[in-house]
Protein backbone atom coordinates (compact mmCIF):
# COMPACT_ATOMS: atom_id res chain seq x y z
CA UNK A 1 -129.29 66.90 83.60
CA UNK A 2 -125.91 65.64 82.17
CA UNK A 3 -123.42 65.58 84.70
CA UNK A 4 -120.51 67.69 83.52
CA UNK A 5 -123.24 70.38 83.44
CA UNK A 6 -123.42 70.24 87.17
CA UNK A 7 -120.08 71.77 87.98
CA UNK A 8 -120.64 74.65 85.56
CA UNK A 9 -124.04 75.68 86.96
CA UNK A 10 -122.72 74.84 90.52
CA UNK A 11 -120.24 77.93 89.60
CA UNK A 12 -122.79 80.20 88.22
CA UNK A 13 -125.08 79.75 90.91
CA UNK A 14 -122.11 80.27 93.42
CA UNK A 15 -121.24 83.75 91.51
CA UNK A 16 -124.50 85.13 90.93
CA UNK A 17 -125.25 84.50 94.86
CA UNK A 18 -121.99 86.32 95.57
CA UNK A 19 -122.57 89.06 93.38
CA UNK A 20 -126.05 89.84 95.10
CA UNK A 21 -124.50 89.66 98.56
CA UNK A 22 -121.99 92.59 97.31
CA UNK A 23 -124.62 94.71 95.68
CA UNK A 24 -127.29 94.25 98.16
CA UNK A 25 -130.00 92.72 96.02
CA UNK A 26 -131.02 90.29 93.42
CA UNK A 27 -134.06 91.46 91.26
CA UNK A 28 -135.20 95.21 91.20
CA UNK A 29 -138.37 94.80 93.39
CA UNK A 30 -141.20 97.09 93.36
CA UNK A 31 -141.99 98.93 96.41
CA UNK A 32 -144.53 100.30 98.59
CA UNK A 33 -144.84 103.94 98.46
CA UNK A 34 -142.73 105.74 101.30
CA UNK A 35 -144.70 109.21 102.73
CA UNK A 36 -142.02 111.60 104.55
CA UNK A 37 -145.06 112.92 107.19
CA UNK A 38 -144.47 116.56 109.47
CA UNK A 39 -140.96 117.15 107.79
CA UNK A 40 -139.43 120.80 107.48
CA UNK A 41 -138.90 120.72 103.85
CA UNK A 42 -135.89 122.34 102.54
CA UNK A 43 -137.15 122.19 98.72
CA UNK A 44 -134.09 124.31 97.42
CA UNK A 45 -136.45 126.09 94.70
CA UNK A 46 -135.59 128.95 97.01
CA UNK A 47 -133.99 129.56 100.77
CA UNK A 48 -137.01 128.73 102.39
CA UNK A 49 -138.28 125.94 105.23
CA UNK A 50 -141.79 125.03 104.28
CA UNK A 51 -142.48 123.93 107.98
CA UNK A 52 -144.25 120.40 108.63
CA UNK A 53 -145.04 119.27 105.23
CA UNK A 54 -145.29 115.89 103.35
CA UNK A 55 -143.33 114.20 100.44
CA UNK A 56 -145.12 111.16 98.75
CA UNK A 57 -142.40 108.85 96.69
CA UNK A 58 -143.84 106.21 94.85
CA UNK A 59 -141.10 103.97 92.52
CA UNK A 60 -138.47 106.42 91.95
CA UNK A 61 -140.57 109.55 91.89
CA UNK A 62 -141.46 111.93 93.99
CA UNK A 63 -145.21 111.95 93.22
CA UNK A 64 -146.98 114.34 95.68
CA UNK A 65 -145.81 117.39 97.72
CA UNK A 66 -147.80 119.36 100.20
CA UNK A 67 -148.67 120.51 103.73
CA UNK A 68 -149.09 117.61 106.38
CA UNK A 69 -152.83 118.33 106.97
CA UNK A 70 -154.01 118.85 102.60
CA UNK A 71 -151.95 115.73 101.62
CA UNK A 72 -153.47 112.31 101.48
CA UNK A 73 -151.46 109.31 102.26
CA UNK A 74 -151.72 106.49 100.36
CA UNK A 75 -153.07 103.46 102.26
CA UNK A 76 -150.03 100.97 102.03
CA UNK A 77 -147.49 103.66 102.32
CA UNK A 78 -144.30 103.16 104.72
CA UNK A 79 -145.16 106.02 107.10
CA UNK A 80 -141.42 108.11 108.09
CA UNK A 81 -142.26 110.30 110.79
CA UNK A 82 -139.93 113.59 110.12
CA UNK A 83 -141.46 115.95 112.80
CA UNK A 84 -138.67 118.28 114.33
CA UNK A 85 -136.41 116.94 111.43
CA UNK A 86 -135.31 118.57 107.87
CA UNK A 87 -135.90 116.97 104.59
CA UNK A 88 -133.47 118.12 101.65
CA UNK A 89 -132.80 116.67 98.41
CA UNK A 90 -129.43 114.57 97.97
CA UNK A 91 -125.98 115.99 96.77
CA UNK A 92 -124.53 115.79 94.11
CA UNK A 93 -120.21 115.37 93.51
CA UNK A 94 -120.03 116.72 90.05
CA UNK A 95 -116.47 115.73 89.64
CA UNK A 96 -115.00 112.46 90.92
CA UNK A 97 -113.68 109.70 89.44
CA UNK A 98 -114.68 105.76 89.26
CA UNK A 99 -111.97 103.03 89.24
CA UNK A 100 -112.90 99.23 89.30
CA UNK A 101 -111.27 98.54 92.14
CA UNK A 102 -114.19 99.88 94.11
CA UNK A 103 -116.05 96.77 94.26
CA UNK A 104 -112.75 94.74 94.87
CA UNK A 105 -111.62 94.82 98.66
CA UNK A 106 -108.87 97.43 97.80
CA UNK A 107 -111.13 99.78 99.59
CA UNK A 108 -112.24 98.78 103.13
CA UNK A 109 -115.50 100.21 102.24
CA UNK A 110 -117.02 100.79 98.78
CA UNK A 111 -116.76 104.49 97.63
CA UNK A 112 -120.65 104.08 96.17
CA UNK A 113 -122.06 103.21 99.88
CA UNK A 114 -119.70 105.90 101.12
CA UNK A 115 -121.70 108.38 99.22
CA UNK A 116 -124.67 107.00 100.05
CA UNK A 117 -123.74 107.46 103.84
CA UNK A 118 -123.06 111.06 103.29
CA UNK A 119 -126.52 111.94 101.15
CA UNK A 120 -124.82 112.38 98.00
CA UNK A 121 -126.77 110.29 95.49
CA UNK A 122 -125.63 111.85 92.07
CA UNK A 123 -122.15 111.39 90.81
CA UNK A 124 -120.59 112.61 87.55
CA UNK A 125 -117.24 110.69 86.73
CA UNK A 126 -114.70 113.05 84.98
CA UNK A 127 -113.00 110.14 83.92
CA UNK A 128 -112.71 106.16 84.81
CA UNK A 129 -109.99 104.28 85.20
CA UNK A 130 -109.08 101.61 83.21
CA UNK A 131 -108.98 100.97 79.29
CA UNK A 132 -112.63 101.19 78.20
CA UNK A 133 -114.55 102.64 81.44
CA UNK A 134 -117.17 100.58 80.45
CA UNK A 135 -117.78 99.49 83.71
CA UNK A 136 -119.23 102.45 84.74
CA UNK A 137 -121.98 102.64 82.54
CA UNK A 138 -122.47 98.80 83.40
CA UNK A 139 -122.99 99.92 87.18
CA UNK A 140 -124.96 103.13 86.08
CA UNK A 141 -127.40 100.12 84.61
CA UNK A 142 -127.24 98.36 87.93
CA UNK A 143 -127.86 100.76 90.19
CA UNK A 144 -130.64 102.31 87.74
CA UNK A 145 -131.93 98.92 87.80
CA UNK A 146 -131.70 98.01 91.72
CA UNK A 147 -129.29 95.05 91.52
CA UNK A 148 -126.16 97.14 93.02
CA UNK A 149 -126.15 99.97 95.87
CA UNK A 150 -124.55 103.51 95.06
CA UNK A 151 -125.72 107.07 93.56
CA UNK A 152 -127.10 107.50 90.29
CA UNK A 153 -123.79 107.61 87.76
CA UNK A 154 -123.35 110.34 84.75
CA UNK A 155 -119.46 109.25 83.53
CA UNK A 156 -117.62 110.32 80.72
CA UNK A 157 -115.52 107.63 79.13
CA UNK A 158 -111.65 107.34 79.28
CA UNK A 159 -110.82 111.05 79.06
CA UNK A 160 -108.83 112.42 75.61
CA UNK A 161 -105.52 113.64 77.21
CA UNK A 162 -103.75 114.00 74.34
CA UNK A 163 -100.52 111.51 72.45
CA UNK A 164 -103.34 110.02 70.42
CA UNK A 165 -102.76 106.14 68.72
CA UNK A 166 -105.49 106.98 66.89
CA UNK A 167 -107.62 109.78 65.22
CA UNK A 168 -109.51 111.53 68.12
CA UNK A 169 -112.55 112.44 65.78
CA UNK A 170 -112.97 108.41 65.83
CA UNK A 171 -112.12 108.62 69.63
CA UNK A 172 -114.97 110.72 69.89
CA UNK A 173 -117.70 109.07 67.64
CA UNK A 174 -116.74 105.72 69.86
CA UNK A 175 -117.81 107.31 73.09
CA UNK A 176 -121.12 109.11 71.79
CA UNK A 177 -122.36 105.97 70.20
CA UNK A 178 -121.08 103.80 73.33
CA UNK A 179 -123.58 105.93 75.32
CA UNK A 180 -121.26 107.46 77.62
CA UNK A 181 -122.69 111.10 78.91
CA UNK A 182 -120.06 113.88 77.85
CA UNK A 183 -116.30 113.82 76.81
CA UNK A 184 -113.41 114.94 78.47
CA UNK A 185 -110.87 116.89 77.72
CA UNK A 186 -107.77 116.45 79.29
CA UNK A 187 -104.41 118.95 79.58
CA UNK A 188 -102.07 117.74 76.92
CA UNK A 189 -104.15 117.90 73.51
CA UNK A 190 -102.44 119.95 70.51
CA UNK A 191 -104.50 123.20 69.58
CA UNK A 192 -105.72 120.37 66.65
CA UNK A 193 -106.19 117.72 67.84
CA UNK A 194 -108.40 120.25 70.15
CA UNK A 195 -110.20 121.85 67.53
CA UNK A 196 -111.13 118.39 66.00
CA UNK A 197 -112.33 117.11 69.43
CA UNK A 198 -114.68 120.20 69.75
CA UNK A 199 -115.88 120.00 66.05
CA UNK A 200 -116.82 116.63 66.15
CA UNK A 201 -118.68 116.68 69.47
CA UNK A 202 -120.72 119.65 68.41
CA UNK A 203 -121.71 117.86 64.81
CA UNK A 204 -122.88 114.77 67.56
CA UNK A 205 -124.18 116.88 70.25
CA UNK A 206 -122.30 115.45 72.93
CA UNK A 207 -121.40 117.85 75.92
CA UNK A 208 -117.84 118.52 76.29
CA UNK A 209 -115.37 119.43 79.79
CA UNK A 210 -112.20 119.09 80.82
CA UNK A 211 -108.99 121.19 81.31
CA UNK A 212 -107.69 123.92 79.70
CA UNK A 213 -105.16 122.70 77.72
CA UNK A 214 -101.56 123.61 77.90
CA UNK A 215 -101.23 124.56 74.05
CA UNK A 216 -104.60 125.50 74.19
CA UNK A 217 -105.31 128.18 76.88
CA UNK A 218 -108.36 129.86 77.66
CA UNK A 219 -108.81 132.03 74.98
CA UNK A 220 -108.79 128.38 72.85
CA UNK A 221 -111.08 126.80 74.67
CA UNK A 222 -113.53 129.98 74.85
CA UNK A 223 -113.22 130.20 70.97
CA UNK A 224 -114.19 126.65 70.41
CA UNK A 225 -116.64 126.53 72.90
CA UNK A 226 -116.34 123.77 75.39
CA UNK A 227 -119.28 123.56 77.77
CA UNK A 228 -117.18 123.13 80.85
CA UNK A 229 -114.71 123.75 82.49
CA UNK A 230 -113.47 120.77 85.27
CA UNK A 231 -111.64 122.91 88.57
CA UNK A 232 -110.97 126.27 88.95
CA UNK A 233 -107.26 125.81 89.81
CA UNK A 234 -107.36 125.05 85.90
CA UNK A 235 -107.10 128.96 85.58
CA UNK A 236 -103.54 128.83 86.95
CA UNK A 237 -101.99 128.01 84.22
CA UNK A 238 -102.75 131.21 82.20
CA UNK A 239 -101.08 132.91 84.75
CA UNK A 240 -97.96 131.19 83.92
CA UNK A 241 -96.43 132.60 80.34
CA UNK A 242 -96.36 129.37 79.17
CA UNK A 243 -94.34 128.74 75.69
CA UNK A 244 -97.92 127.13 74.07
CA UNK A 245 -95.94 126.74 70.73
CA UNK A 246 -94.11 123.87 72.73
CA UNK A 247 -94.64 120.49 72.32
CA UNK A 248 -93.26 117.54 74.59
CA UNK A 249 -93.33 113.55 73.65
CA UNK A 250 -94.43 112.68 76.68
CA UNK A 251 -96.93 114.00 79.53
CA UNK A 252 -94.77 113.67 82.16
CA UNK A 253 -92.47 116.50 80.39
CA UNK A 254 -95.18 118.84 79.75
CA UNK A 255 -96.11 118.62 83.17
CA UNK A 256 -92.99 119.16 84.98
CA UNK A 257 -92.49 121.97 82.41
CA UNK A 258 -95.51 123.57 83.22
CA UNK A 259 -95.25 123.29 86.97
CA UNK A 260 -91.66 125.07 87.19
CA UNK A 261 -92.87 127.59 84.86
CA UNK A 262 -95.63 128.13 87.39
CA UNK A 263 -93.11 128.03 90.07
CA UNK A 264 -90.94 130.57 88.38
CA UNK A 265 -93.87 132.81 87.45
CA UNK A 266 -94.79 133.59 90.99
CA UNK A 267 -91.87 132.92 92.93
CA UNK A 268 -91.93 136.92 93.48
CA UNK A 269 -95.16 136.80 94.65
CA UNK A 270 -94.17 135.14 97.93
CA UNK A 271 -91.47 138.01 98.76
CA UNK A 272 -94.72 140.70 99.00
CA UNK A 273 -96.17 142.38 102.01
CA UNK A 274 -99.53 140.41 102.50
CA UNK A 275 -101.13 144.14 101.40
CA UNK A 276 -99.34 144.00 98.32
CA UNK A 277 -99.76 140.53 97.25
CA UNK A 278 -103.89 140.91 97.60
CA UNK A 279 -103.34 143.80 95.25
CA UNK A 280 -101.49 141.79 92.52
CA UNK A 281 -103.83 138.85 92.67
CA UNK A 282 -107.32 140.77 92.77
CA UNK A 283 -105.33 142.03 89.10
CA UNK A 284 -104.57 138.79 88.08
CA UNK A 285 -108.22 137.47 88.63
CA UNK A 286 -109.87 140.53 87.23
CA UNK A 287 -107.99 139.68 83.91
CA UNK A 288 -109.66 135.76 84.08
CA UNK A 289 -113.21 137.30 85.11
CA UNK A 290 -113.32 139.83 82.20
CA UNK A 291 -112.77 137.12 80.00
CA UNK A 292 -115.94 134.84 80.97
CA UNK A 293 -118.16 137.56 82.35
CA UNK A 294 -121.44 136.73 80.16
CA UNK A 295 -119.94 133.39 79.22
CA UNK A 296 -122.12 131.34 81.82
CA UNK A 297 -119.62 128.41 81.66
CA UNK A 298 -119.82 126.31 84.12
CA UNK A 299 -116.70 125.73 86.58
CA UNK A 300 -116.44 122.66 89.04
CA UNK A 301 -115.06 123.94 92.26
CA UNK A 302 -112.73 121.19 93.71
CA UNK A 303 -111.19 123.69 96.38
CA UNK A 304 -110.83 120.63 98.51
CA UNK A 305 -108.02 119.34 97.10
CA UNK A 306 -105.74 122.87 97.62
CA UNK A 307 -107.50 122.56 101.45
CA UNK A 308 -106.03 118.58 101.65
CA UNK A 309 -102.74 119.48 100.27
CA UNK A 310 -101.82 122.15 102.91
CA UNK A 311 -103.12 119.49 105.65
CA UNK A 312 -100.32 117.02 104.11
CA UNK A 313 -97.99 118.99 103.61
CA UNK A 314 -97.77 121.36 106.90
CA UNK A 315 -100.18 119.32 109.12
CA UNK A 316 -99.58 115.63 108.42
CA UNK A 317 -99.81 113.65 111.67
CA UNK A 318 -103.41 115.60 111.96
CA UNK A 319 -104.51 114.87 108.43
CA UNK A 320 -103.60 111.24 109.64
CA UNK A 321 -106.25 111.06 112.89
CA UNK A 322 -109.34 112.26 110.02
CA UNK A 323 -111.45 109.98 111.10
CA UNK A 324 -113.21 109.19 107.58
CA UNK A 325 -109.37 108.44 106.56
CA UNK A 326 -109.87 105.09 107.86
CA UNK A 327 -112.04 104.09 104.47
CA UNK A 328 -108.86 105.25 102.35
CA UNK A 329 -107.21 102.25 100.78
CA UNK A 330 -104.50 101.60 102.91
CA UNK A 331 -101.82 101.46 100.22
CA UNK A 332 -102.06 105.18 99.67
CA UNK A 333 -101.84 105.83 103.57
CA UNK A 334 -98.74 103.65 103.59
CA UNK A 335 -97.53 105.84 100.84
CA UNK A 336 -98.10 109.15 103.02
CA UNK A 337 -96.41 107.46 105.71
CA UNK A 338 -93.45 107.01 103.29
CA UNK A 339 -93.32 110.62 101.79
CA UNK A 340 -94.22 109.05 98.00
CA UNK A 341 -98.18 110.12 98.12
CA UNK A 342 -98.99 112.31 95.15
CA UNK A 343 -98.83 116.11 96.21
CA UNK A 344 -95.68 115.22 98.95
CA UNK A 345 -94.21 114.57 95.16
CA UNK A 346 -95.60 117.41 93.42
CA UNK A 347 -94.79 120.00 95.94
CA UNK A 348 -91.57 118.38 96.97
CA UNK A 349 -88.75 121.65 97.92
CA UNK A 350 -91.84 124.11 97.16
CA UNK A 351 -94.03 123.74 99.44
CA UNK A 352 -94.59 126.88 100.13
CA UNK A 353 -96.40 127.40 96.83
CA UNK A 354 -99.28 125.47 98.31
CA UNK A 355 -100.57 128.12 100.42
CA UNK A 356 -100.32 130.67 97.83
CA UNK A 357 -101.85 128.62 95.09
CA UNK A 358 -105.21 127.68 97.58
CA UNK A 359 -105.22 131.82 98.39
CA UNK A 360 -105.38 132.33 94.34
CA UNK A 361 -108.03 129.95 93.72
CA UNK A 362 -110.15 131.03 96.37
CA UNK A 363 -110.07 134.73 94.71
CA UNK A 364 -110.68 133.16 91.71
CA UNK A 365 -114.12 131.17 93.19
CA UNK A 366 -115.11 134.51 94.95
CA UNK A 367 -114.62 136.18 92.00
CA UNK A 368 -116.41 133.34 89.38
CA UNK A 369 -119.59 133.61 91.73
CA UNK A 370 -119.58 137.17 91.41
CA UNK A 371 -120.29 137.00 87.37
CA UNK A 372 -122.73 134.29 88.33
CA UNK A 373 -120.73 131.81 86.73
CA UNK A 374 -122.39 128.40 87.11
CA UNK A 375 -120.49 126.52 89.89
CA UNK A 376 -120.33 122.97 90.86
CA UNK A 377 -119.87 121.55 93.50
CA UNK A 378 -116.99 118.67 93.39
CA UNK A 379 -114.11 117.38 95.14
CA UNK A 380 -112.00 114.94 92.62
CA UNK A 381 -112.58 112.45 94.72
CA UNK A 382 -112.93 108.39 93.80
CA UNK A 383 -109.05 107.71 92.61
CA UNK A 384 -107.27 106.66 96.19
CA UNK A 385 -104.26 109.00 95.25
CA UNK A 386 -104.89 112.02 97.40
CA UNK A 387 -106.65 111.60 100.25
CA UNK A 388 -109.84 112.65 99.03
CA UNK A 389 -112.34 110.15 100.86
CA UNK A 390 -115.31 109.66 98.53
CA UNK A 391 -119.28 111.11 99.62
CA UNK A 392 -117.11 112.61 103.34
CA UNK A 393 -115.11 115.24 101.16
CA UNK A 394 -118.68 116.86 99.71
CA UNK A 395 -119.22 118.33 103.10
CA UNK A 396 -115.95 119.68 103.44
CA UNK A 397 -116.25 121.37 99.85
CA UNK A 398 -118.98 122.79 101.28
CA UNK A 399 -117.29 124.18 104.61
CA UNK A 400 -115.15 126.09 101.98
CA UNK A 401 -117.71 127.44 100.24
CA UNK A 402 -119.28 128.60 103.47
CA UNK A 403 -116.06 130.42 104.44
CA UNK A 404 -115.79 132.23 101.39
CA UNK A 405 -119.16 133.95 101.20
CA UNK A 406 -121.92 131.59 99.93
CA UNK A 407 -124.68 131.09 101.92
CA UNK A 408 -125.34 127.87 103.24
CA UNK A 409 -128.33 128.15 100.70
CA UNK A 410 -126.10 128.97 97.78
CA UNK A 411 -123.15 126.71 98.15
CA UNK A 412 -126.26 123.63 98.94
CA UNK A 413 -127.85 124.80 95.80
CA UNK A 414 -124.40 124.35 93.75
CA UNK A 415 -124.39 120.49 94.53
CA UNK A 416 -128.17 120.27 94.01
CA UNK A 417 -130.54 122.96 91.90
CA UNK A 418 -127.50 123.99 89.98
CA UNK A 419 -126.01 120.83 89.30
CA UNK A 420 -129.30 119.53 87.98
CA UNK A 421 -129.86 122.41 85.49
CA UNK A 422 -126.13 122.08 84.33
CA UNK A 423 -126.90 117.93 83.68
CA UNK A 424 -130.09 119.09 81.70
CA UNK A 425 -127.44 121.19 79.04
CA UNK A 426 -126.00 117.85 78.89
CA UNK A 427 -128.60 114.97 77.93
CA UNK A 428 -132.11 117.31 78.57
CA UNK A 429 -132.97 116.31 81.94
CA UNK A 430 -134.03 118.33 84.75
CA UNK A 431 -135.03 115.17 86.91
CA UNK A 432 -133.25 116.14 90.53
CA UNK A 433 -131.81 118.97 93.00
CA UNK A 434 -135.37 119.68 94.25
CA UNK A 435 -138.00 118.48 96.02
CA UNK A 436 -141.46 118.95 93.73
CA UNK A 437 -143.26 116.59 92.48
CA UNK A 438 -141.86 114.60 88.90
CA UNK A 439 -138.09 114.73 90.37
CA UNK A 440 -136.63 111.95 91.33
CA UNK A 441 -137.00 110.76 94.89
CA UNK A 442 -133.46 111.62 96.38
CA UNK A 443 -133.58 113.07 99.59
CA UNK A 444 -131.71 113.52 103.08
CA UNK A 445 -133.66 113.54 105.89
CA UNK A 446 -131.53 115.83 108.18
CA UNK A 447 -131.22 116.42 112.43
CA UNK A 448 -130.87 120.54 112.18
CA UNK A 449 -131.61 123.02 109.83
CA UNK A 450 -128.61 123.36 107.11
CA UNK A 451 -129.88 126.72 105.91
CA UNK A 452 -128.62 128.10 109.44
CA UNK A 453 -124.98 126.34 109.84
CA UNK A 454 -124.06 124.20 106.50
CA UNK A 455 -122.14 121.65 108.82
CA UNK A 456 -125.52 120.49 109.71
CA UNK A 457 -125.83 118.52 106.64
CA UNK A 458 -123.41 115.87 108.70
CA UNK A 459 -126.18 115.45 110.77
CA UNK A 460 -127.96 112.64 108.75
CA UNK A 461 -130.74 110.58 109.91
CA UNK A 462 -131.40 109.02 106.56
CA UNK A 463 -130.91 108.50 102.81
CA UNK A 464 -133.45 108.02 100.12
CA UNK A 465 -131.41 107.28 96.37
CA UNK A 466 -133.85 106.94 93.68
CA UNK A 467 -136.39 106.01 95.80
CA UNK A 468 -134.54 103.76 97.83
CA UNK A 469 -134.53 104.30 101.67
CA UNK A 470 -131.42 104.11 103.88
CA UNK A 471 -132.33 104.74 107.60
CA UNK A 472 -129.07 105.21 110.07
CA UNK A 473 -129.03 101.55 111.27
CA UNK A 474 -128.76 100.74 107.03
CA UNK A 475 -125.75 103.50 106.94
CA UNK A 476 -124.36 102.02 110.00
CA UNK A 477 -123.98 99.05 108.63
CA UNK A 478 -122.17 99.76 105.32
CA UNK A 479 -119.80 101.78 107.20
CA UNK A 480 -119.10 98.99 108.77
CA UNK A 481 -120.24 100.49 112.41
């Protein structure tokens, strides 16, 4: 070997050996079948236990599914013993976002093992940071492929907010024929620039969500058809008699425009007798509902963020002592320290509206379940600028779901059976969210029964992700415990 090759392969060898002590693994290996034996399946096809029954993964499949005593084994099978514990299929965030920096040491742990620890092993990014996001359909190879650790990755690519350089039909075109899963639509877009967006993705059949945009509004987007909506809270802003004829040169102005208009609009709310106030808002609502009633569009539900932002604001020395904020990075908890962390901004000498706006959009998901309107479950997690801990906040989303009238069952179902059937409008498969036989093998192998308390879904004594098992002494250890 010529010896000015030596330093150059000394490197490679040196990064590749690096690389595979971040992500875990070298080569995708194939593995031994794993049988789940005398579990209390939780198959989510309906709100049912199916008491001491077996689960047969093989690759990345589940392969066989019956009762303990009927179902065969196969000889050189890892054997999990699940008696007096409940098997469920993993969760699913169905809007966060991916930055780079989560494989850097900006976070003390990596969001994808965080989700990993918490049995969510689906994640759709609703968009990624940086220029291209091309990153994320690198690690969506990676982890399909074994070489990196994390949830199986659906990601849009950097989202169309509007201010184009360039045409956004080309915009468009780019991301279908990059691969990337869906588009998204962000607030700022002109009612053209929308209307091109939405005619173009429709010619390419390429799923499209995001906001409702400012200029736009809900009638707009209902008219052109988007497939998705991305939070409920983005039903606020037709509450707020916004000028839609206006147009501002720069985001930050349309923003701050929209926000005091907001502001403005319900400023009388907050002078009402509690009595009267319910009255006004089950008005308001009814007017959003009557619009999408028969629609079936489906609505992410990201009610964790309002529930973080009162913490912040009213409560902050005990949204400090979370004990999952200890994986934040810690530049955003020196921000919150300082008073400069996103919503202390946002909300800065109206604070008061943060209470009133979480109240709205809770109607607003009681009342979007009520027309059956597909809904998602999601928490905005994955950016580091609100407090949102990645794969942690999915159990608080579904606390709130809980307290405003879904079953455990039902708000389970909205990160799992729904989610899945949603992903199959998008590229045609059905391939998780339940636990039959041809879905693919992600499962949490739970303490207690979540159908009876949802909070029991903490309770984890194990993660498989595409057919990949995590016991606790594996989850220990990427949390660092």
């Amino acid at each position: 070997m010529p010896r000015r090759l030596l330093p150059y392969l000394m490197s490679t060898i040196g990064l590749w050996i690096l690389w595979t002590q971040m992500t875990g693994s070298a080569l995708a290996i194939e593995k031994q079948p794993t049988a789940f034996i005398h579990a209390n399946l939780i198959p989510m096809t309906t709100a049912t236990v199916l008491f001491d029954h077996t689960v047969v993964v093989e690759g990345k499949q589940i392969t066989v599914v019956g009762p303990s005593n009927d179902t065969e084994i196969p000889d050189n099978a890892n054997v999990i013993n699940c008696r007096n514990a409940f098997l469920m299929p993993g969760l699913s965030d169905m809007h966060m976002h991916l930055r780079y920096s989560w494989i850097s040491d900006a976070w003390p742990v990596s969001p994808l093992k965080l989700y990993i620890a918490n049995g969510v092993t689906t994640i759709r990014c609703f968009g990624p940071g940086g220029k291209t996001g091309k990153y994320g359909l690198n690690w969506q190879k990676d982890i399909d492929a074994g070489r990196l650790v994390g949830p199986s990755i659906l990601t849009c690519g950097p989202m169309l907010g509007g201010h184009f350089k360039k045409d956004p039909e080309q915009i468009v075109i780019k991301q279908k024929y990059q691969r990337f899963d869906f588009i998204k639509i962000y607030s700022y877009v002109t009612k053209e620039e929308y209307h091109t967006i939405l005619a173009t993705a429709k010619k390419l059949n390429i799923y499209t969500a995001g906001h409702i945009p400012f200029q736009v509004g809900l009638d707009g987007v209902l008219a052109e058809g988007m497939d998705e909506i991305a939070h409920i809270e983005e039903f606020l802003w037709e509450f707020s008699d916004l000028d839609r004829q206006r147009y501002f040169e720069n985001k930050e102005a349309w923003m701050a425009y929209a926000v005091q208009t907001t502001f403005d609009r319900f400023a009388p709310f907050l002078e009402l007798n509690p009595q009267e106030k319910e009255q006004k808002l089950e008005v308001l609502v009814a007017t959003i509902l009557d619009k999408l009633k028969d629609r079936q569009i489906p609505v992410c539900t990201t009610l964790v963020v309002d529930d973080l932002i009162e913490q912040k604001l009213f409560y902050p020395e005990q949204f400090l002592r979370k004990p999952e904020n200890r994986f934040l990075p810690a530049g955003y908890l020196d921000r919150f320290r300082k008073g400069k962390e996103k919503h202390q901004m946002q909300f800065k000498g109206g604070e008061v509206f943060a209470p009133f706006k979480y109240m709205l959009d809770k109607k607003l998901l009681v009342g979007l379940k009520k027309i059956n309107i597909p809904l998602l479950l999601s928490t905005d997690a994955g950016t580091g600028r609100m407090g949102i801990v990645p794969g942690f906040s999915i159990h608080d989303e579904l606390r709130i779901l809980v307290e405003n009238g879904f079953t455990p069952y039902e708000a389970i179902a909205a990160g799992t059976i729904v989610a899945s059937g949603i992903v199959k409008r998008m590229n045609g498969q059905d391939d998780f969210g339940t636990i039959v036989p041809g879905k693919r093998a992600d499962l949490i192998l739970l303490q207690k029964n979540p159908l009876e308390d949802v909070a029991n879904v903490r309770k984890i004594s194990g993660v498989m992700a595409a057919g990949q098992w995590y016991d606790q002494k594996a989850i220990a250890e990427m949390l660092g415990n």
